[in-house]
C-alpha atoms as a PDB file:
ATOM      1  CA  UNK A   1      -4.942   9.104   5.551  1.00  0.00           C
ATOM      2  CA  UNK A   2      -1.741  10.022   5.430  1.00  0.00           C
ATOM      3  CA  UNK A   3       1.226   7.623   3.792  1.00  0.00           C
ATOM      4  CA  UNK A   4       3.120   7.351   7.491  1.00  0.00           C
ATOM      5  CA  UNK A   5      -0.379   7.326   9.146  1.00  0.00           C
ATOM      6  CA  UNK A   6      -0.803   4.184   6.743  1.00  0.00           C
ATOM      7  CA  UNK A   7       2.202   2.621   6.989  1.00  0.00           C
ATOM      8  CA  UNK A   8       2.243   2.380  10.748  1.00  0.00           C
ATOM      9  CA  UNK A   9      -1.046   0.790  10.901  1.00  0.00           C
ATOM     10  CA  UNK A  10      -0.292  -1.948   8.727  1.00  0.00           C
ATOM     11  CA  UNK A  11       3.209  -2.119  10.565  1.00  0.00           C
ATOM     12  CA  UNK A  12       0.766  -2.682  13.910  1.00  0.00           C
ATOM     13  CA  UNK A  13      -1.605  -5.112  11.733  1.00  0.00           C
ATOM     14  CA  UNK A  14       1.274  -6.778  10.424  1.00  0.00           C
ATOM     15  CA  UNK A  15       4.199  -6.719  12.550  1.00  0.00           C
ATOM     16  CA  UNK A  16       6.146  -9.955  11.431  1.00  0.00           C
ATOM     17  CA  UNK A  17       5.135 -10.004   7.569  1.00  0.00           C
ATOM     18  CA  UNK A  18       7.630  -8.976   4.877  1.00  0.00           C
ATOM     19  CA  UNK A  19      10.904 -10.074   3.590  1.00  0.00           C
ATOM     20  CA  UNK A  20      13.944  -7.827   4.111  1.00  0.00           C
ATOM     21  CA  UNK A  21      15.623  -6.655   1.160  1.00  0.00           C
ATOM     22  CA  UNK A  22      19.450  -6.089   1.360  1.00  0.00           C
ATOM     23  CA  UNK A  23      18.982  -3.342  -0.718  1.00  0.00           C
ATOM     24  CA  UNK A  24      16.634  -1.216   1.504  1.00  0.00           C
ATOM     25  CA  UNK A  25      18.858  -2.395   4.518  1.00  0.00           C
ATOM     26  CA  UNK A  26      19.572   1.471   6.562  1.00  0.00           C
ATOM     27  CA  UNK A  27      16.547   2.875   4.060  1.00  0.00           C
ATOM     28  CA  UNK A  28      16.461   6.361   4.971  1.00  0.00           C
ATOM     29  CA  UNK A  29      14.309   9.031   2.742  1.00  0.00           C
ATOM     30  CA  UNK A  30      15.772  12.518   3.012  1.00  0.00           C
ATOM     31  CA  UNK A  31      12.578  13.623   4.373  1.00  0.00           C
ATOM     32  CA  UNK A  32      12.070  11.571   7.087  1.00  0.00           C
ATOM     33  CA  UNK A  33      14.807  12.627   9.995  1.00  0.00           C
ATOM     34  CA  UNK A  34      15.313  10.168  12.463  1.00  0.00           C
ATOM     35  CA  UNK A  35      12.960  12.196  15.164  1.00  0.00           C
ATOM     36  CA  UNK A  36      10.027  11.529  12.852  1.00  0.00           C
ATOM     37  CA  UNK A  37       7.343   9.983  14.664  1.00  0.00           C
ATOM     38  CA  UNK A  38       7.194   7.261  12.255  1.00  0.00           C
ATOM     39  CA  UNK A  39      10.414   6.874  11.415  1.00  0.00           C
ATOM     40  CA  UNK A  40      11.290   3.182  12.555  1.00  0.00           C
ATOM     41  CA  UNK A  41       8.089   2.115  10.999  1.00  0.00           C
ATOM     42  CA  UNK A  42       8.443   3.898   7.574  1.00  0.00           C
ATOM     43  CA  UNK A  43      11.966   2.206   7.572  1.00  0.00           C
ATOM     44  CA  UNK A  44      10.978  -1.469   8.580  1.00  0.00           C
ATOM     45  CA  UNK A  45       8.690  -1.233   5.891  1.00  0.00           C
ATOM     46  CA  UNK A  46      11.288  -0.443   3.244  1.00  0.00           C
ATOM     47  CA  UNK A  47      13.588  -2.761   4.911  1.00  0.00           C
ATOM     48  CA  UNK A  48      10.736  -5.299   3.626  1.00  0.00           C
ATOM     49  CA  UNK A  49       9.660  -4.116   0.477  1.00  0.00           C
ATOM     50  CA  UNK A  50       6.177  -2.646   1.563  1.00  0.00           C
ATOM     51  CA  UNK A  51       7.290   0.712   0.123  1.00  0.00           C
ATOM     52  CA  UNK A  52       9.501   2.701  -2.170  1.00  0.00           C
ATOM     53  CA  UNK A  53      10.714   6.231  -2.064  1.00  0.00           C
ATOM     54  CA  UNK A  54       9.968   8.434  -4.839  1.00  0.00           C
ATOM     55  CA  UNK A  55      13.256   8.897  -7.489  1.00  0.00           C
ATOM     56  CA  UNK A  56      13.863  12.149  -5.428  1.00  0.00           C
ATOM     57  CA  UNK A  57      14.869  10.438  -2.109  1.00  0.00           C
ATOM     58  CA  UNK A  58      11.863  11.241  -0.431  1.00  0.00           C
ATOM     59  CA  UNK A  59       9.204   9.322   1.218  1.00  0.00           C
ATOM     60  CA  UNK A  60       6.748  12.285   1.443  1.00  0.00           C
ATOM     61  CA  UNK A  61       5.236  11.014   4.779  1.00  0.00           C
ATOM     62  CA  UNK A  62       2.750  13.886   5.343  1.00  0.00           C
ATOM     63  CA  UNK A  63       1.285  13.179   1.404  1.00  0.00           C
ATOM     64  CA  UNK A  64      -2.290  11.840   1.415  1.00  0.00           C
ATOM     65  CA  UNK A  65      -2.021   8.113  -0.134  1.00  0.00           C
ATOM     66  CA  UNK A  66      -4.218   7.503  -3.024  1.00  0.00           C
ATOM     67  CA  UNK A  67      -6.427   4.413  -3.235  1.00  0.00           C
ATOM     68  CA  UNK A  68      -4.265   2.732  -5.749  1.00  0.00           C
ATOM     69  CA  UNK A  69      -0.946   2.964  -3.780  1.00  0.00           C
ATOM     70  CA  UNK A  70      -3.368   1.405  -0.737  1.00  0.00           C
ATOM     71  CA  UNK A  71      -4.033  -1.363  -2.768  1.00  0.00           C
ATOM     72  CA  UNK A  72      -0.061  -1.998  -3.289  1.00  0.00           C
ATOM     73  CA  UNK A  73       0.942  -1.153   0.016  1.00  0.00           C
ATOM     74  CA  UNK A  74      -1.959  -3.662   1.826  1.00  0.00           C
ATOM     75  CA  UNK A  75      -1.090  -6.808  -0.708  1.00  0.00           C
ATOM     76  CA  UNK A  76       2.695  -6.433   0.005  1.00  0.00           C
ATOM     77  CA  UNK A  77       2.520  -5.720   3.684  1.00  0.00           C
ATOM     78  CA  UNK A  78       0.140  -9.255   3.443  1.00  0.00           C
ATOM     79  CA  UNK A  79       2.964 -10.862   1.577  1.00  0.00           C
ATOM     80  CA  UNK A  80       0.692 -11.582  -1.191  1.00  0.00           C
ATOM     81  CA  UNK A  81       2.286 -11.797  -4.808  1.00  0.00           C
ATOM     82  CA  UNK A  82       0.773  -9.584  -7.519  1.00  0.00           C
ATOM     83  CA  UNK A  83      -1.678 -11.532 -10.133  1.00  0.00           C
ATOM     84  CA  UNK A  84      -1.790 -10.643 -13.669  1.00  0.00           C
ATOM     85  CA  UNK A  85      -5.068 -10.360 -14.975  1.00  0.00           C
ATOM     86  CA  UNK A  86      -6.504 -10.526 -18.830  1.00  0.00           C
ATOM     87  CA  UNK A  87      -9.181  -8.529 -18.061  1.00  0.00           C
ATOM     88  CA  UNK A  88      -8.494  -5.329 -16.122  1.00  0.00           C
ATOM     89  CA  UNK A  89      -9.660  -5.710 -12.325  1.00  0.00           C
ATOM     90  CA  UNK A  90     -12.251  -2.701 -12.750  1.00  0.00           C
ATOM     91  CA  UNK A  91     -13.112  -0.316 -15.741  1.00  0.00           C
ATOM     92  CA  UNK A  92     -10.687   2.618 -14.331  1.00  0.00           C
ATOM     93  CA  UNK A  93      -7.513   0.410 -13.729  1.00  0.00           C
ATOM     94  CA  UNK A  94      -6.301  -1.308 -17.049  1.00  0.00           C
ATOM     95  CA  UNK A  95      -3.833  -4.231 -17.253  1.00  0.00           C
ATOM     96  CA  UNK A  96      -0.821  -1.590 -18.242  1.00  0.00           C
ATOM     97  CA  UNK A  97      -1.648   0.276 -15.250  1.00  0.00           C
ATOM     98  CA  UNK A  98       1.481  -0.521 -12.358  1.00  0.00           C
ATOM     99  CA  UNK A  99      -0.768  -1.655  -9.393  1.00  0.00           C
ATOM    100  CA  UNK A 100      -3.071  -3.715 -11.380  1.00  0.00           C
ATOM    101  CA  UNK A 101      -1.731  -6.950 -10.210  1.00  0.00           C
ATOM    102  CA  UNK A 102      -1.980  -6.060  -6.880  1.00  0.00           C
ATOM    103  CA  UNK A 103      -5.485  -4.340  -7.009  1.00  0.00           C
ATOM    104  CA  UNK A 104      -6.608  -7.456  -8.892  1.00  0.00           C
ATOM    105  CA  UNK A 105      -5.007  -9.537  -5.714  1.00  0.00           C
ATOM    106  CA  UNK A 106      -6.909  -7.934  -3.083  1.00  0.00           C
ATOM    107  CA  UNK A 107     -10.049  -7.718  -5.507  1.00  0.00           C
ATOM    108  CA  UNK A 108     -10.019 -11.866  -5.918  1.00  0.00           C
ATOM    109  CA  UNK A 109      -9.483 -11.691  -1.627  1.00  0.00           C
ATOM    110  CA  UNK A 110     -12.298  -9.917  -1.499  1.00  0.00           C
ATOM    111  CA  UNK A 111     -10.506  -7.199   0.626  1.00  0.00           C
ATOM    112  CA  UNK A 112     -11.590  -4.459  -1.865  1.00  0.00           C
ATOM    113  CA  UNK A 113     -14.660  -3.488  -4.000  1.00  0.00           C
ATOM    114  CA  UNK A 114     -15.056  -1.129  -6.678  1.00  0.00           C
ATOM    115  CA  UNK A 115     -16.135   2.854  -5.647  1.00  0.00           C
ATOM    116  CA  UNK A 116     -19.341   2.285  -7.409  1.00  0.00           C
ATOM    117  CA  UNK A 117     -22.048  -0.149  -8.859  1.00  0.00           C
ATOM    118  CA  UNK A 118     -20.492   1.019 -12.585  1.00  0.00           C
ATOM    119  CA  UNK A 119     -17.141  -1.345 -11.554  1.00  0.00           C
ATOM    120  CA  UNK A 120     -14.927   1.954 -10.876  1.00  0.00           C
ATOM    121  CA  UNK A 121     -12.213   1.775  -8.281  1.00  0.00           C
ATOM    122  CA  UNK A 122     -10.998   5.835  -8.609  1.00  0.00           C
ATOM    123  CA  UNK A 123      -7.404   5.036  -8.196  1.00  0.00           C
ATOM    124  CA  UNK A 124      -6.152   7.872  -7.892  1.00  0.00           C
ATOM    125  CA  UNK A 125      -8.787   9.317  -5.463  1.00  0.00           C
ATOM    126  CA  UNK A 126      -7.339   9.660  -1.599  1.00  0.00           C
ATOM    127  CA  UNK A 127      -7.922   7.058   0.958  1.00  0.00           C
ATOM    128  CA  UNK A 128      -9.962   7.723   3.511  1.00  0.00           C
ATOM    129  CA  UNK A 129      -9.705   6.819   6.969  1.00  0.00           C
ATOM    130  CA  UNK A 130     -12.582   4.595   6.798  1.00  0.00           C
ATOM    131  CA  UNK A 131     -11.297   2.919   3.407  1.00  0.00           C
ATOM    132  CA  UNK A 132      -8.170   1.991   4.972  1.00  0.00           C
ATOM    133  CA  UNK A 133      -9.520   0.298   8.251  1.00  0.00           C
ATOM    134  CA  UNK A 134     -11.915  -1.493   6.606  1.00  0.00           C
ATOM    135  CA  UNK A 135      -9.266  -2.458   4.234  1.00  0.00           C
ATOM    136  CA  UNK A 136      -6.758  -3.260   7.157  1.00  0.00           C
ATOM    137  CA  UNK A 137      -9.844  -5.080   8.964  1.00  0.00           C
ATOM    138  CA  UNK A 138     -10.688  -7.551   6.060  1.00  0.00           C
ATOM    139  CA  UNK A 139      -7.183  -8.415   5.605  1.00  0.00           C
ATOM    140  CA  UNK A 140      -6.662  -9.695   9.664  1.00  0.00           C
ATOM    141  CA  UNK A 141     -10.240 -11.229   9.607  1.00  0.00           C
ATOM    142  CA  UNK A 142      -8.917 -13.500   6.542  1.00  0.00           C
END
């Protein structure tokens, strides 16, 4: 699953969710021209704070996206507010680790389990297809 691939089907899922952020108003990553095909979603979605651009400018919309930047992407496309937890959310994603608040959102939803019976969630392993729409599907059946 790719990181436009992703963000257009939450756009779909999630058409009206999302505050707009002054800041990402006209959003445009250097590597996504206008003629993208997902260029209006990948820019809605930074218009509402769903997503951030890497420090280089670029969106990298062709990059697979890793489970732990699903996680993120899914809880602030929901609108849901990141929860700090004293104990980390599984054994591979520690309290210091940036999406732990959000992994430990969709984890208390429900919307995610760990990657095996030990209580890992592999992070930084790459989203598959089938990990996202069930994802995406447990999030519109809430």
């Amino acid at each position: 699953m790719t990181r436009a691939e992703a963000v257009s089907m939450l756009a779909k899922a999630f058409p009206a969710t999302g505050k707009g952020s002054s800041s990402a108003n006209g959003m445009k990553f250097q590597d996504v021209p206008d003629s993208y095909w997902a260029a209006g979603v990948i820019r809605s979605a930074a218009q509402k704070g769903w997503i951030n651009g890497y420090p280089d400018g670029t969106f990298r919309p062709g990059q697979a996206v890793t489970r732990r930047e699903m996680a993120v992407l899914a809880a602030k496309a929901a609108g849901m507010q990141p929860v700090a937890a004293a104990a980390p959310p599984f054994r591979d994603v520690g309290p210091a680790d940036w999406a732990a608040p959000y992994v430990h959102a969709l984890k208390q939803r429900g919307w995610i389990k760990g990657a095996d019976e030990a209580g890992h969630y592999n992070p930084d392993a790459w989203s598959s297809r089938a990990e996202w729409t069930t994802l995406v599907y447990r999030m519109i059946r809430s």
